[in-house]
C-alpha atoms as a PDB file:
ATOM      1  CA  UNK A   1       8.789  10.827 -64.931  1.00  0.00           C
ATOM      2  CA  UNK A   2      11.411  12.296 -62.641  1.00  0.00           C
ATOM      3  CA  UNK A   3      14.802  12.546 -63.623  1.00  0.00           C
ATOM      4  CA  UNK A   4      17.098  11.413 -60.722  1.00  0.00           C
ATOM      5  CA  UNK A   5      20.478  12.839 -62.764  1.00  0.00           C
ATOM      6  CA  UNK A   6      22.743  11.580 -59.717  1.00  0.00           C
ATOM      7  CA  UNK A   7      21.534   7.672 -60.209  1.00  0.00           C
ATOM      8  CA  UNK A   8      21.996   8.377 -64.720  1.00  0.00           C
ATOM      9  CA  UNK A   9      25.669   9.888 -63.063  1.00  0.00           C
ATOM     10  CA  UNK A  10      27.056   7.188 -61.253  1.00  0.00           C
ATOM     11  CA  UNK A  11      25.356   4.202 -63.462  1.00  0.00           C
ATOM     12  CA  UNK A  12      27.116   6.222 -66.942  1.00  0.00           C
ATOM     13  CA  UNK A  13      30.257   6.580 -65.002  1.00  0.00           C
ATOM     14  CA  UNK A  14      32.880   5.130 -67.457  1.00  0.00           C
ATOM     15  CA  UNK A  15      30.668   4.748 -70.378  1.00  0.00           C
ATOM     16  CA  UNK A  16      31.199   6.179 -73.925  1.00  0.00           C
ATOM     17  CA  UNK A  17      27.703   7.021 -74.155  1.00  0.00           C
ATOM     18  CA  UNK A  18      27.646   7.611 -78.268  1.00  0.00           C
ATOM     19  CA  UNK A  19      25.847  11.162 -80.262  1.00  0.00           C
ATOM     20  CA  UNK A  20      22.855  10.277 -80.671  1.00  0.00           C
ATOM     21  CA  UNK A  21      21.652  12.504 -83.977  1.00  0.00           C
ATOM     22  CA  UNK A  22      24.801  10.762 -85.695  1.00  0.00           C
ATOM     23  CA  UNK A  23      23.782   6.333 -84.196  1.00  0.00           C
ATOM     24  CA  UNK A  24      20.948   5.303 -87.326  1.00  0.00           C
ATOM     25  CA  UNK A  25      19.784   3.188 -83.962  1.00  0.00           C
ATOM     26  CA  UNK A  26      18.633   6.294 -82.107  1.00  0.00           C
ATOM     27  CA  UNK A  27      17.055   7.362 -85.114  1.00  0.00           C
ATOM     28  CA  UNK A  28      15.052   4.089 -85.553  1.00  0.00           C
ATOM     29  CA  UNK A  29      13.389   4.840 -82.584  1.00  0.00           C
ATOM     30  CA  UNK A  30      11.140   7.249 -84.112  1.00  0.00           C
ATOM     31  CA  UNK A  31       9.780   5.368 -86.529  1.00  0.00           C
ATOM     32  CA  UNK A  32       6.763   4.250 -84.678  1.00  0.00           C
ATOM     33  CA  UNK A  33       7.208   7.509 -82.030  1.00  0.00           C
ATOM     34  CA  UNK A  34       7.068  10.789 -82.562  1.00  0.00           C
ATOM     35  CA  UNK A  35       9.255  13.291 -80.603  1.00  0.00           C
ATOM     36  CA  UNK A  36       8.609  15.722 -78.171  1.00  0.00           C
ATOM     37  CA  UNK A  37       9.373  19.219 -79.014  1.00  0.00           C
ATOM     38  CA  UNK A  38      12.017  18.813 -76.132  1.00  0.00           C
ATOM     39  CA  UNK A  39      13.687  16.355 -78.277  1.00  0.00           C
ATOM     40  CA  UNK A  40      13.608  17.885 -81.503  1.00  0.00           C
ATOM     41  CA  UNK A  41      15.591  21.374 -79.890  1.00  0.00           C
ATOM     42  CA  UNK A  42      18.235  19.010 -78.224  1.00  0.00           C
ATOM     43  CA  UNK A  43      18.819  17.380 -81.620  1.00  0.00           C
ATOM     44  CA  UNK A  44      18.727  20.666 -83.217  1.00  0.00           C
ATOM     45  CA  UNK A  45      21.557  21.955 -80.486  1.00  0.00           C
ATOM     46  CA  UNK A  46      23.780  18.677 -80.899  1.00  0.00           C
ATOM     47  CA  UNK A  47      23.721  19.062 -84.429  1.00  0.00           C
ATOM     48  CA  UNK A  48      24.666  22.531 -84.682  1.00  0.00           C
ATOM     49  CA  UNK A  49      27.767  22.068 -82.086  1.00  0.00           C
ATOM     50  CA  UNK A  50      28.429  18.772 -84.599  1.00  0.00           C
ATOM     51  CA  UNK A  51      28.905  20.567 -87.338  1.00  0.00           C
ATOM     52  CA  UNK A  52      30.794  23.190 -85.418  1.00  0.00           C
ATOM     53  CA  UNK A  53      33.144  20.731 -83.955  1.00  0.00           C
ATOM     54  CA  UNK A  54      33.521  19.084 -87.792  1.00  0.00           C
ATOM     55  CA  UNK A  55      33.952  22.769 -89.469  1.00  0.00           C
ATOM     56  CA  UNK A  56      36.847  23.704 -86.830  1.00  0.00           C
ATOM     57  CA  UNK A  57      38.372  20.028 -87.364  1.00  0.00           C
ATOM     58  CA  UNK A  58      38.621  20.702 -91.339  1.00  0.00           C
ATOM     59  CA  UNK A  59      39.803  24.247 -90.511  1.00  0.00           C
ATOM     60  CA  UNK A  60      42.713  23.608 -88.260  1.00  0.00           C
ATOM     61  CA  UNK A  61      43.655  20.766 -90.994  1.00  0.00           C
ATOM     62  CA  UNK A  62      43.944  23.672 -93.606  1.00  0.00           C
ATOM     63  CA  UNK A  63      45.895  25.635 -91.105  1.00  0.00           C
ATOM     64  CA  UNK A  64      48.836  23.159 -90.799  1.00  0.00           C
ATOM     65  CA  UNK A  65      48.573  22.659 -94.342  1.00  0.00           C
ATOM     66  CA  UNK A  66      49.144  26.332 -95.126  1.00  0.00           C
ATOM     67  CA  UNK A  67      51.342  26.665 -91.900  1.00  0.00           C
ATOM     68  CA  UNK A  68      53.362  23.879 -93.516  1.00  0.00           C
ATOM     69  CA  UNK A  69      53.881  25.481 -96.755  1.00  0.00           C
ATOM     70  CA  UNK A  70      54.825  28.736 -95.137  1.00  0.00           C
ATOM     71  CA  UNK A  71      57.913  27.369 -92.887  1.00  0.00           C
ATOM     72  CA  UNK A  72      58.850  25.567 -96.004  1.00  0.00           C
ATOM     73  CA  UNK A  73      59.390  29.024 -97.561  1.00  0.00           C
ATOM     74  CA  UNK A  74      61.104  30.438 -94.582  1.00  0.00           C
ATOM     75  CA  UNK A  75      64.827  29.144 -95.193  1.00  0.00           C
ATOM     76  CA  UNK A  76      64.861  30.042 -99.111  1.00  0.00           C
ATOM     77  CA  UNK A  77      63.578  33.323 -98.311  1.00  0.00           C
ATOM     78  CA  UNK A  78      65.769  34.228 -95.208  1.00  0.00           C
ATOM     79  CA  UNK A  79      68.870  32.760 -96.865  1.00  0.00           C
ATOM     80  CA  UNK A  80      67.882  34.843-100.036  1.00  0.00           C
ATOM     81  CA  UNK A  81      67.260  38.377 -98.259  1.00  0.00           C
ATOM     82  CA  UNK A  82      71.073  37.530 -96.721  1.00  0.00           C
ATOM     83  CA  UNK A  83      72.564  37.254-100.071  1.00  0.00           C
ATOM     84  CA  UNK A  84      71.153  39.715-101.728  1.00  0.00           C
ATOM     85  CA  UNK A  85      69.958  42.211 -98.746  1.00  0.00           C
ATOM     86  CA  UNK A  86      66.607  42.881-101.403  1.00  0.00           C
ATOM     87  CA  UNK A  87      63.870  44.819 -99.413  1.00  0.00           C
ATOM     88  CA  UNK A  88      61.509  43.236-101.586  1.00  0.00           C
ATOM     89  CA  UNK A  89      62.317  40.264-100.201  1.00  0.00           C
ATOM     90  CA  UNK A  90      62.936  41.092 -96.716  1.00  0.00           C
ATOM     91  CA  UNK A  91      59.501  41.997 -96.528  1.00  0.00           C
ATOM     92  CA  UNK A  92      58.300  38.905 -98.036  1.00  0.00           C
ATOM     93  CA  UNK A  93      60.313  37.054 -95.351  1.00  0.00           C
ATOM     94  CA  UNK A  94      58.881  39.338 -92.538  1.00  0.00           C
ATOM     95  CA  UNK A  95      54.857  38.633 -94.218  1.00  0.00           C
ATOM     96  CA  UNK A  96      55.876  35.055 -94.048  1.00  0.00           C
ATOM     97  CA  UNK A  97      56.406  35.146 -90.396  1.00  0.00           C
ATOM     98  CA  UNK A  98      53.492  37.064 -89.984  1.00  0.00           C
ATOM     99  CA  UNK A  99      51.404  34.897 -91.859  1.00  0.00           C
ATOM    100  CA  UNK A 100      52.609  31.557 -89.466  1.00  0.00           C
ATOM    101  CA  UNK A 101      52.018  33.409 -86.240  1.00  0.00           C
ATOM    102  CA  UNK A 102      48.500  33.915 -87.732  1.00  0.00           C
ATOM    103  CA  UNK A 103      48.255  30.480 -88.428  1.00  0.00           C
ATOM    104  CA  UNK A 104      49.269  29.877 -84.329  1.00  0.00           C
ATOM    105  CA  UNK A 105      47.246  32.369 -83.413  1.00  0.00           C
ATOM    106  CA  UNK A 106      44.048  30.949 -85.116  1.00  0.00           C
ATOM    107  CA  UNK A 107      45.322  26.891 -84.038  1.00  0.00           C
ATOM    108  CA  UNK A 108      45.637  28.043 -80.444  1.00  0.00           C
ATOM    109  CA  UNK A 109      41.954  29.713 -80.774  1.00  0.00           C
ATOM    110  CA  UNK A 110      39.911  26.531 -82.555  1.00  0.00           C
ATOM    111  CA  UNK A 111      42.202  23.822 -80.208  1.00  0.00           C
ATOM    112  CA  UNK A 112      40.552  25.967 -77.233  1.00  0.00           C
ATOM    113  CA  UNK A 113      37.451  25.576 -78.757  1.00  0.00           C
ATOM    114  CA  UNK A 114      37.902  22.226 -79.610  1.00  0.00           C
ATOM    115  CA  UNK A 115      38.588  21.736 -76.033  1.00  0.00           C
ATOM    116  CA  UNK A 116      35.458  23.589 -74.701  1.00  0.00           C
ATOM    117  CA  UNK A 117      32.743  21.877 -76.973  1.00  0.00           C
ATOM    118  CA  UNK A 118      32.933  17.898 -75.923  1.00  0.00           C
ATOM    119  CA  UNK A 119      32.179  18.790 -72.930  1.00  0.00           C
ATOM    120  CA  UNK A 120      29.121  21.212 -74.644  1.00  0.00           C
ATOM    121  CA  UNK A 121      28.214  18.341 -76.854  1.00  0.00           C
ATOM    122  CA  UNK A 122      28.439  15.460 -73.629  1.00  0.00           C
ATOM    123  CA  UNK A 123      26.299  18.084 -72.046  1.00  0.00           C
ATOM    124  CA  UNK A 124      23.472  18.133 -74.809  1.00  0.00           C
ATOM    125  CA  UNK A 125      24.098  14.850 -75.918  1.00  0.00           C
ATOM    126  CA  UNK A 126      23.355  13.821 -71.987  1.00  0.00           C
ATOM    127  CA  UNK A 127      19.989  16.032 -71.658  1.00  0.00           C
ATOM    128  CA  UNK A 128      18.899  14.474 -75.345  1.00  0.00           C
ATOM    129  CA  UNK A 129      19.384  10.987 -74.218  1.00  0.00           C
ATOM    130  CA  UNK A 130      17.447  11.519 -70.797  1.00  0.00           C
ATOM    131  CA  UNK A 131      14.808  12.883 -73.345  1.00  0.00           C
ATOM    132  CA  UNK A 132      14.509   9.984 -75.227  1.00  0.00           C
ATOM    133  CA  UNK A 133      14.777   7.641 -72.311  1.00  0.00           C
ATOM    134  CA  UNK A 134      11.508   9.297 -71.236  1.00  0.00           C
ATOM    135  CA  UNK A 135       9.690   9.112 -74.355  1.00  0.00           C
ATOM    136  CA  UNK A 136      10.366   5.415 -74.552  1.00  0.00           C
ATOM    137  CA  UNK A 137       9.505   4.811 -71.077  1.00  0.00           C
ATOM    138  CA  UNK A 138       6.206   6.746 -71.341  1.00  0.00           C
ATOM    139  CA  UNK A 139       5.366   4.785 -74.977  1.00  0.00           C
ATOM    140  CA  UNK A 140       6.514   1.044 -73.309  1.00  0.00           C
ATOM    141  CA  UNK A 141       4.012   2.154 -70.300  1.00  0.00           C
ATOM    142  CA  UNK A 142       1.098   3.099 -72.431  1.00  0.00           C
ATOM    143  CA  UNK A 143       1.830   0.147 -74.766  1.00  0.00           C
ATOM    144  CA  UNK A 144       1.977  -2.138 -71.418  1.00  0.00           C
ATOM    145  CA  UNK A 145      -1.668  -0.702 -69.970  1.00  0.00           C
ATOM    146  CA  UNK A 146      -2.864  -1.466 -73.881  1.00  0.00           C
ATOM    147  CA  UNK A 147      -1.385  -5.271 -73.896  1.00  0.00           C
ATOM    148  CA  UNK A 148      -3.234  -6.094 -70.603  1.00  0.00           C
ATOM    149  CA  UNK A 149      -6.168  -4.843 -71.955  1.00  0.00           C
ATOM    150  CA  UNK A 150      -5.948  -7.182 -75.007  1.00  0.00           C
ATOM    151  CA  UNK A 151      -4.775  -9.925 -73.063  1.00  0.00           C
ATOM    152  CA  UNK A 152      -7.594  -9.481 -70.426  1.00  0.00           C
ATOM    153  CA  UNK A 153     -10.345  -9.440 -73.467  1.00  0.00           C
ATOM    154  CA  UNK A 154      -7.932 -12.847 -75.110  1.00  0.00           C
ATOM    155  CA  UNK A 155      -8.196 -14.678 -71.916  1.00  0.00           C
ATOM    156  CA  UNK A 156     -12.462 -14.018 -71.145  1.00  0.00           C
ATOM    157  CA  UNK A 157     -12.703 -14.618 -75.440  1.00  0.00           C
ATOM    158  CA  UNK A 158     -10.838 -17.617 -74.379  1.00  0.00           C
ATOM    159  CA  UNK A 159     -13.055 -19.249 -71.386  1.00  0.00           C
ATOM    160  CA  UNK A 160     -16.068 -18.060 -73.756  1.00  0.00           C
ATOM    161  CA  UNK A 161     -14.860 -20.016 -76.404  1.00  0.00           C
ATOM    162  CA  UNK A 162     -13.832 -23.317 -74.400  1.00  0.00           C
ATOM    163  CA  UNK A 163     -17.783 -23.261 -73.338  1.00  0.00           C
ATOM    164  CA  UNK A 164     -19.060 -22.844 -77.156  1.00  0.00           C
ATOM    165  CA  UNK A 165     -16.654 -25.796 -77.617  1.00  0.00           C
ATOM    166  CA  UNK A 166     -18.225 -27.912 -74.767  1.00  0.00           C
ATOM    167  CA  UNK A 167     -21.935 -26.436 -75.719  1.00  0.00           C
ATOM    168  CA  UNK A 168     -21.860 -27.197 -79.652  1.00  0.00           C
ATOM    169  CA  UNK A 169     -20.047 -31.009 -78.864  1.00  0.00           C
ATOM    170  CA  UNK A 170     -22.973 -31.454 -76.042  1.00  0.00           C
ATOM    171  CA  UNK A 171     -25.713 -30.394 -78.876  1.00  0.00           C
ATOM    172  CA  UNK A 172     -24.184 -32.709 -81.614  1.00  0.00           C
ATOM    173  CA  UNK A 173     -24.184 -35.310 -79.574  1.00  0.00           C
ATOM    174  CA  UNK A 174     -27.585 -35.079 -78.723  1.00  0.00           C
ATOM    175  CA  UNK A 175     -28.501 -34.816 -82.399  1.00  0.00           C
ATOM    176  CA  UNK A 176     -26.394 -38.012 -82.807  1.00  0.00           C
ATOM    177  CA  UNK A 177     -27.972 -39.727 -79.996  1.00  0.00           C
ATOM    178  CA  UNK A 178     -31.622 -38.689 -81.117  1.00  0.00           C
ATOM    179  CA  UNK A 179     -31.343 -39.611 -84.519  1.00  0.00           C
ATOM    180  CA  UNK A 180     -29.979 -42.859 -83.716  1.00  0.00           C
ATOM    181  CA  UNK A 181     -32.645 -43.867 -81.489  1.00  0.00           C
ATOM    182  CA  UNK A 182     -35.362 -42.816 -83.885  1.00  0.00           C
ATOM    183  CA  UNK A 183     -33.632 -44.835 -86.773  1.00  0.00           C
ATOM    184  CA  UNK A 184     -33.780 -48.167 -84.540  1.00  0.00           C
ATOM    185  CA  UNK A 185     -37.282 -47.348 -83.084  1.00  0.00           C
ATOM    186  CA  UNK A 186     -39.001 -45.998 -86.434  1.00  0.00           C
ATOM    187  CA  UNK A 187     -36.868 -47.887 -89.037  1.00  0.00           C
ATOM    188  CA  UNK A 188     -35.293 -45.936 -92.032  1.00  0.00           C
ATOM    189  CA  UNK A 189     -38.114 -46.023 -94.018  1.00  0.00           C
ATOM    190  CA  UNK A 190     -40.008 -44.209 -91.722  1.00  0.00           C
ATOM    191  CA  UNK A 191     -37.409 -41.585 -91.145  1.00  0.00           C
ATOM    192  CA  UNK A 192     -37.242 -41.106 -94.757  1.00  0.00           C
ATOM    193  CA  UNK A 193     -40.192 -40.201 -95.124  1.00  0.00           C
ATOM    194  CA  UNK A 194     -39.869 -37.298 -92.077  1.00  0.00           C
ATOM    195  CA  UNK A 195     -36.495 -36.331 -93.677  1.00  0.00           C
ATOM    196  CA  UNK A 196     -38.594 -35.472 -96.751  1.00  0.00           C
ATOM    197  CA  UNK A 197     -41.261 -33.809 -94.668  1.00  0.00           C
ATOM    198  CA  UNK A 198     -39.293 -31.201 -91.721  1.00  0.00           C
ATOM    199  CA  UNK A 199     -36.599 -30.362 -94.736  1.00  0.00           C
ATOM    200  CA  UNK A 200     -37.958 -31.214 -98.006  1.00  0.00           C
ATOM    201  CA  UNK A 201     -34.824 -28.816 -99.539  1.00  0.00           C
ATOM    202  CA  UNK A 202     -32.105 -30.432 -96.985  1.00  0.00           C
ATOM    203  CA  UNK A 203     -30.674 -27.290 -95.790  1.00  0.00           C
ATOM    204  CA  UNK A 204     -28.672 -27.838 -93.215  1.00  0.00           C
ATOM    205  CA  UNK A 205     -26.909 -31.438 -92.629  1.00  0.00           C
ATOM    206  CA  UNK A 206     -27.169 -33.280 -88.711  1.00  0.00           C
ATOM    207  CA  UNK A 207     -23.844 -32.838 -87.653  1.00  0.00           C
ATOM    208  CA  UNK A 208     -22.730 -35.638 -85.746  1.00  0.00           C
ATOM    209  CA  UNK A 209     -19.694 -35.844 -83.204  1.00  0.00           C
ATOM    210  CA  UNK A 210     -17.189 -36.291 -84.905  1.00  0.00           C
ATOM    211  CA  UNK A 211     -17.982 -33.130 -87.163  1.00  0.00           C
ATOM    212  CA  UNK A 212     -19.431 -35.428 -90.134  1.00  0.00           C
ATOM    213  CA  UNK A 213     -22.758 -34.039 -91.491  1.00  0.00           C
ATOM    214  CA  UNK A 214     -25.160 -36.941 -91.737  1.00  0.00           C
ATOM    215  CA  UNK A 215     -27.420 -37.380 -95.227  1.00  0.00           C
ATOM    216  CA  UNK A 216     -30.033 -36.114 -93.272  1.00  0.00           C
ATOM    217  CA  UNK A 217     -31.063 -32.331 -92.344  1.00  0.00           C
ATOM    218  CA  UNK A 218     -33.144 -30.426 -89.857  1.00  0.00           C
ATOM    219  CA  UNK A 219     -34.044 -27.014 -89.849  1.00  0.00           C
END
């Protein structure tokens, strides 16, 4: 099936299309379908830059934390190295500011990251859901060729039925008809006695129209 990308473009302009490998919907789908190696390397890539994304989101949350901490102990320790003019403690003061440019330095690095991979993710994300859009396509068509086959067979099965129907009413009504006519010609008595003699074990009951079996039986 070809992709046109430019028609999925303008018609997903706008949308929040969701990840897929995190919506339990999009996982659903492959209960009854199995995917395509295709799709299993583009849900392999999404997850990888999902936990990449999450990792750098609890990372820069540990940063401000110890960034935090750090400026906290910048005042005491600047106030304290004027006092007392301490080395010891002028260094301490100087490692402290070293230590919060780090933490900058290493914020400014994973928010450029964290700028760079939505648009990585969208990208995957985007190829993974054309994936999938094909798989289902291709499955609904098969199943589709399959269902008019079925109902092709239900509707001849059908017409093949309706003229059993007709056929087996027809026949039962000529048993009905016959049977009658020989009881009114021949008398009971007489047809007793040929009951006895064509079915002496009554194996199978007349059926008559209305689906009764009569006392009597023919073989």
């Amino acid at each position: 099936m070809p992709r046109e990308d430019n028609d999925f473009k303008a018609a997903l302009e706008g949308k929040n299309i969701p990840i897929l490998t995190l919506d339990e919907k999009w996982h659903l789908l492959f209960a009854e379908m199995e995917k395509t190696p295709e799709i299993e390397e583009l849900e392999r890539e999404l997850n990888v830059l999902v936990d990449q994304e999450s990792a750098l989101h609890d990372e820069c949350k540990k940063i401000k934390v110890l960034k935090k901490k750090l400026l906290g102990e910048i005042v005491p320790l600047r106030d304290k190295a004027s006092r007392t003019g301490d080395k010891k403690i002028e260094h301490q003061l100087q490692e402290t500011k070293r230590l919060i440019e780090d933490c900058n330095r290493k914020l400014e690095d994973h928010e450029d990251e964290l700028l760079d991979l939505p648009r990585e993710m969208y990208k995957v994300n985007y190829e993974l859901m054309l994936a999938t859009m094909d798989l289902c396509y291709e499955q609904m068509h098969d199943n589709t060729k399959e269902i008019n086959q079925i109902d092709k067979w239900i509707r001849k099965v059908r017409i093949e039925l309706k003229k059993n129907i007709i056929k087996l009413q027809e026949e039962e009504m000529e048993n009905f008809n016959i049977y009658s006519y020989m009881h009114k010609i021949f008398g009971p008595e007489v047809i007793e006695i040929f009951d006895m003699t064509y079915d002496p074990d009554r194996r199978h009951p007349i059926r008559t129209p209305d689906g009764d079996a009569g006392r009597n039986y023919i073989d």
